[in-house]
C-alpha atoms as a PDB file:
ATOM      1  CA  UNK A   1       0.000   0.000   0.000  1.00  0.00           C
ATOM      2  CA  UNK A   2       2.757   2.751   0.743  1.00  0.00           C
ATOM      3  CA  UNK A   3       4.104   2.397  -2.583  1.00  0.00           C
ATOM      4  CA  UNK A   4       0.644   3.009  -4.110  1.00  0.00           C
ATOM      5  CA  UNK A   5       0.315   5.826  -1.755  1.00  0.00           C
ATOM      6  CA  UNK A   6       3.607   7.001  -3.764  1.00  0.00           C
ATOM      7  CA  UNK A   7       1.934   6.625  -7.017  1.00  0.00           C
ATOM      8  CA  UNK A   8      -0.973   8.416  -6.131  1.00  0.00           C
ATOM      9  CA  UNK A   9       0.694  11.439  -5.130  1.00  0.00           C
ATOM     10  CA  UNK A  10       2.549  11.385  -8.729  1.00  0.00           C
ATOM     11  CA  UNK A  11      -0.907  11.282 -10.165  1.00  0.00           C
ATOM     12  CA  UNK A  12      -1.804  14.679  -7.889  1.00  0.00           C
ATOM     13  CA  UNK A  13       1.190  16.112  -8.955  1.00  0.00           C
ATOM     14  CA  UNK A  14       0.468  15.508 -12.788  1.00  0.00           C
ATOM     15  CA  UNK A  15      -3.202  16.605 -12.608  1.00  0.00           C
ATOM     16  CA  UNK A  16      -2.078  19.492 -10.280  1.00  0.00           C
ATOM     17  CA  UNK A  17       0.399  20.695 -12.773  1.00  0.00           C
ATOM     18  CA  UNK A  18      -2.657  20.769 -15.523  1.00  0.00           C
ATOM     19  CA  UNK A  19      -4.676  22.615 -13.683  1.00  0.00           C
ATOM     20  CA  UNK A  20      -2.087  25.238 -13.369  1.00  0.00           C
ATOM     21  CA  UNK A  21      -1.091  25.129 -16.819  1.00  0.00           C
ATOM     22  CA  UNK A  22      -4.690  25.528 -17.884  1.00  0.00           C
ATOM     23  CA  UNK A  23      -4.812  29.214 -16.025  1.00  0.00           C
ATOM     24  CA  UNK A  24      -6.664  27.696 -12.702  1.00  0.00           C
ATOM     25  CA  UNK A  25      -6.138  30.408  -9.372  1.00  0.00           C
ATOM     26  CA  UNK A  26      -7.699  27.911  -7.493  1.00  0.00           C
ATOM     27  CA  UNK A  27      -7.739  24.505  -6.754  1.00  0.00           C
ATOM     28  CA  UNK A  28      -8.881  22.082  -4.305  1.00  0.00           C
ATOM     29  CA  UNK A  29      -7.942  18.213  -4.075  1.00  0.00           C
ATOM     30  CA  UNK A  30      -9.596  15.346  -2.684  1.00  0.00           C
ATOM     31  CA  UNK A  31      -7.891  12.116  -1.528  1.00  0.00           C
ATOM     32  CA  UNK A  32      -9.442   8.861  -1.263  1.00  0.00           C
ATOM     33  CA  UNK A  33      -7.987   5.804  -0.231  1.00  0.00           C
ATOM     34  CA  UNK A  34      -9.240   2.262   0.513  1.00  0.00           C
ATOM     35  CA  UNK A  35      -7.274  -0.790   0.183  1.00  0.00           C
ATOM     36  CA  UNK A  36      -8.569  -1.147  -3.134  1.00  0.00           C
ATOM     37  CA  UNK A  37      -8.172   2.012  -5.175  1.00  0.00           C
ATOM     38  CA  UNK A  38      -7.477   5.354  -4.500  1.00  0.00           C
ATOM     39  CA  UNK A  39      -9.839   8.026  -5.899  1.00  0.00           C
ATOM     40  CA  UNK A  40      -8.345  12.001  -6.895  1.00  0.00           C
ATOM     41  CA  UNK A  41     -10.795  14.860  -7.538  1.00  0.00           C
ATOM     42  CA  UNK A  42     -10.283  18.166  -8.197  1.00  0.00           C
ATOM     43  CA  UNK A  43     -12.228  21.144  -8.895  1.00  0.00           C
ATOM     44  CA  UNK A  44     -10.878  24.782  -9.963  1.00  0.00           C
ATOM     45  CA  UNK A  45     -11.824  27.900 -11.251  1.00  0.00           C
ATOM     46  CA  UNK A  46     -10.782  28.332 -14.804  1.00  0.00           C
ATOM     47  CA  UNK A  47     -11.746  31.389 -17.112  1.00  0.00           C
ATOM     48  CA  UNK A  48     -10.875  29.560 -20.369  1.00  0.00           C
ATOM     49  CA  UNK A  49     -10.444  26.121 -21.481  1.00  0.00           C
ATOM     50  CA  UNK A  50      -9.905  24.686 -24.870  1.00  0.00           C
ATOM     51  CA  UNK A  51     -12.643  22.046 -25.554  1.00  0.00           C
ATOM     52  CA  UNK A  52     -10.622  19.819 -27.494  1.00  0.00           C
ATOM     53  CA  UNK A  53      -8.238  19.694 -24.587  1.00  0.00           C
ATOM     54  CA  UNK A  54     -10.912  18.475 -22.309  1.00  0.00           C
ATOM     55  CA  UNK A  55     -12.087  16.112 -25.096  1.00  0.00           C
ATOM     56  CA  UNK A  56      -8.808  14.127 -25.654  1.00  0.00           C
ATOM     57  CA  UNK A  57      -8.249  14.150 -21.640  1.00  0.00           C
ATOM     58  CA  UNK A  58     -11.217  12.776 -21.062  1.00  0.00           C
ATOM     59  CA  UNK A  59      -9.872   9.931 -23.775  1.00  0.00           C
ATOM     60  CA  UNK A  60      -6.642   9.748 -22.522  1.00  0.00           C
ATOM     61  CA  UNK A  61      -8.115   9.078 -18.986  1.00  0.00           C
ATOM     62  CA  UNK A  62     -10.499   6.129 -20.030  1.00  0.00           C
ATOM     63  CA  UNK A  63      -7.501   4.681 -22.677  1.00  0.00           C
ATOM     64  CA  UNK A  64      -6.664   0.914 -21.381  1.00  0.00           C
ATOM     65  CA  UNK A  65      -4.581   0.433 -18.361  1.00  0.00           C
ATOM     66  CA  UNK A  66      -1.067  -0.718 -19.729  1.00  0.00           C
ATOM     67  CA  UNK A  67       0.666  -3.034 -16.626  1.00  0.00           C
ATOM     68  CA  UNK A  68       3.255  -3.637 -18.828  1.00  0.00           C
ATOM     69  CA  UNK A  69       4.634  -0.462 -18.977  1.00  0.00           C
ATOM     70  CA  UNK A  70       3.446   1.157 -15.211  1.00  0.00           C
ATOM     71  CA  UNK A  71       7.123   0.728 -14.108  1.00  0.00           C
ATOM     72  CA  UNK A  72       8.785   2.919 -17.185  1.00  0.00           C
ATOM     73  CA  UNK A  73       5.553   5.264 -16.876  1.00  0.00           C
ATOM     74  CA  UNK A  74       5.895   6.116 -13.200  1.00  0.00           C
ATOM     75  CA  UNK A  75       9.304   6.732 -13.604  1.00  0.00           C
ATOM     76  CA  UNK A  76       8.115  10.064 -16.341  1.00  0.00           C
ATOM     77  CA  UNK A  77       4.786  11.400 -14.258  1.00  0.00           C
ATOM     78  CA  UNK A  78       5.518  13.968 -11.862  1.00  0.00           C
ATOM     79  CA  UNK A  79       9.683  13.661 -11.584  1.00  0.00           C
ATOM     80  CA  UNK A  80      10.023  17.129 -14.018  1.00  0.00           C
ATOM     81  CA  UNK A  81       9.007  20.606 -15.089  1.00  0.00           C
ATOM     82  CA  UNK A  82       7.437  18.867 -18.137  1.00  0.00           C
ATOM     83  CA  UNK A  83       3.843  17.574 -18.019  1.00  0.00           C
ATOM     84  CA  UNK A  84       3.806  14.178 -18.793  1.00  0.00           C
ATOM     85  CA  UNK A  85      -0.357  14.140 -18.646  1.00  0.00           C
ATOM     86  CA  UNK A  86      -0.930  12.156 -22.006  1.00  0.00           C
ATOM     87  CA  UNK A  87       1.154   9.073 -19.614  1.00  0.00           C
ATOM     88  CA  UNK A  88      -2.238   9.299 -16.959  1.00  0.00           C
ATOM     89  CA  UNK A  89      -4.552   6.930 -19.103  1.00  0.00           C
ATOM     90  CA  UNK A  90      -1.738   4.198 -18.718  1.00  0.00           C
ATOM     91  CA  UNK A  91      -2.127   4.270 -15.276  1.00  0.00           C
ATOM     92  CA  UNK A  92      -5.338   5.067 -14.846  1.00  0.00           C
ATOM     93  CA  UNK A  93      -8.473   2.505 -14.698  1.00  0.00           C
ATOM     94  CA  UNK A  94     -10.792   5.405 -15.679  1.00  0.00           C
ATOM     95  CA  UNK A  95     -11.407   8.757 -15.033  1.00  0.00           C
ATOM     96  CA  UNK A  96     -13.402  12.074 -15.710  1.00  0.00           C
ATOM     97  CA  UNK A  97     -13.240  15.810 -16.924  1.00  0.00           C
ATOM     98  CA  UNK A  98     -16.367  18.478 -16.866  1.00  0.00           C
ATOM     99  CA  UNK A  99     -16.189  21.815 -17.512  1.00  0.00           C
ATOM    100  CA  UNK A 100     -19.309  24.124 -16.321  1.00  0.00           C
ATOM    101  CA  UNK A 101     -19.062  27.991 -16.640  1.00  0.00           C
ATOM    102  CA  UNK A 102     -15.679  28.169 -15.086  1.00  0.00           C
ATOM    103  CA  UNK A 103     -15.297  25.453 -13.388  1.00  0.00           C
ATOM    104  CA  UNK A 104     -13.271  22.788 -13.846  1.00  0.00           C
ATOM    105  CA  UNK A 105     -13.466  19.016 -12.388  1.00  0.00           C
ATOM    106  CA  UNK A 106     -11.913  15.499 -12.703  1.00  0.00           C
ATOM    107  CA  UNK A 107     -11.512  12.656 -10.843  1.00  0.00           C
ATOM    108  CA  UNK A 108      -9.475   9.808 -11.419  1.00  0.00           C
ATOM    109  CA  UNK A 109      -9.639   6.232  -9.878  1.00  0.00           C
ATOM    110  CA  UNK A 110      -6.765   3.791  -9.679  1.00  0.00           C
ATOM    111  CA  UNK A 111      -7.147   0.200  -8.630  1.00  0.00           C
ATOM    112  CA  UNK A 112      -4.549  -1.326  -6.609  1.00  0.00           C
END
């Protein structure tokens, strides 16, 4: 469990970073653990967001889980300055982005 305690917090990090990128002044994060899965959400204000953005997130976070590669992939998400948010689907089992007036939420659930 503490090493996918680890991972999750490289997930944060990632979707933390995207919100930031994406102009967001605020941001608030949700944690849930169980000895399952762990569950992220977050939910910011954002003035302006380009659809298609949202659109291939959302398809990057519901892509197919890809075991084979976690180890490689964890290695990349959250260790640099560079976003490596296209990497999330791979580690992912499924996930969600809305965008409502300016706000802007996702949640992401990884089984352990």
């Amino acid at each position: 469990m503490k090493d996918e305690k680890s991972k999750m917090l490289k997930l944060m990090n990632e979707l933390v970073r995207f919100y930031l990128k994406s102009g967001n002044h605020s941001v608030r994060i949700a944690l849930d653990l169980t000895d399952h899965e762990g569950i992220i959400s977050l939910e910011g204000c954002c003035t302006k967001i380009d659809e298609k953005k949202l659109e291939d997130l959302n398809n990057i976070l519901n892509s197919p889980r890809k075991d084979e590669a976690e180890e490689y992939y964890w290695n990349l998400v959250g260790s640099n300055d560079f976003s490596e948010i296209h990497l999330l689907g791979s580690l992912v089992n499924e996930g969600e982005v809305k965008y409502d007036g300016n706000i802007l939420k996702m949640w992401v659930k990884r089984s352990f």
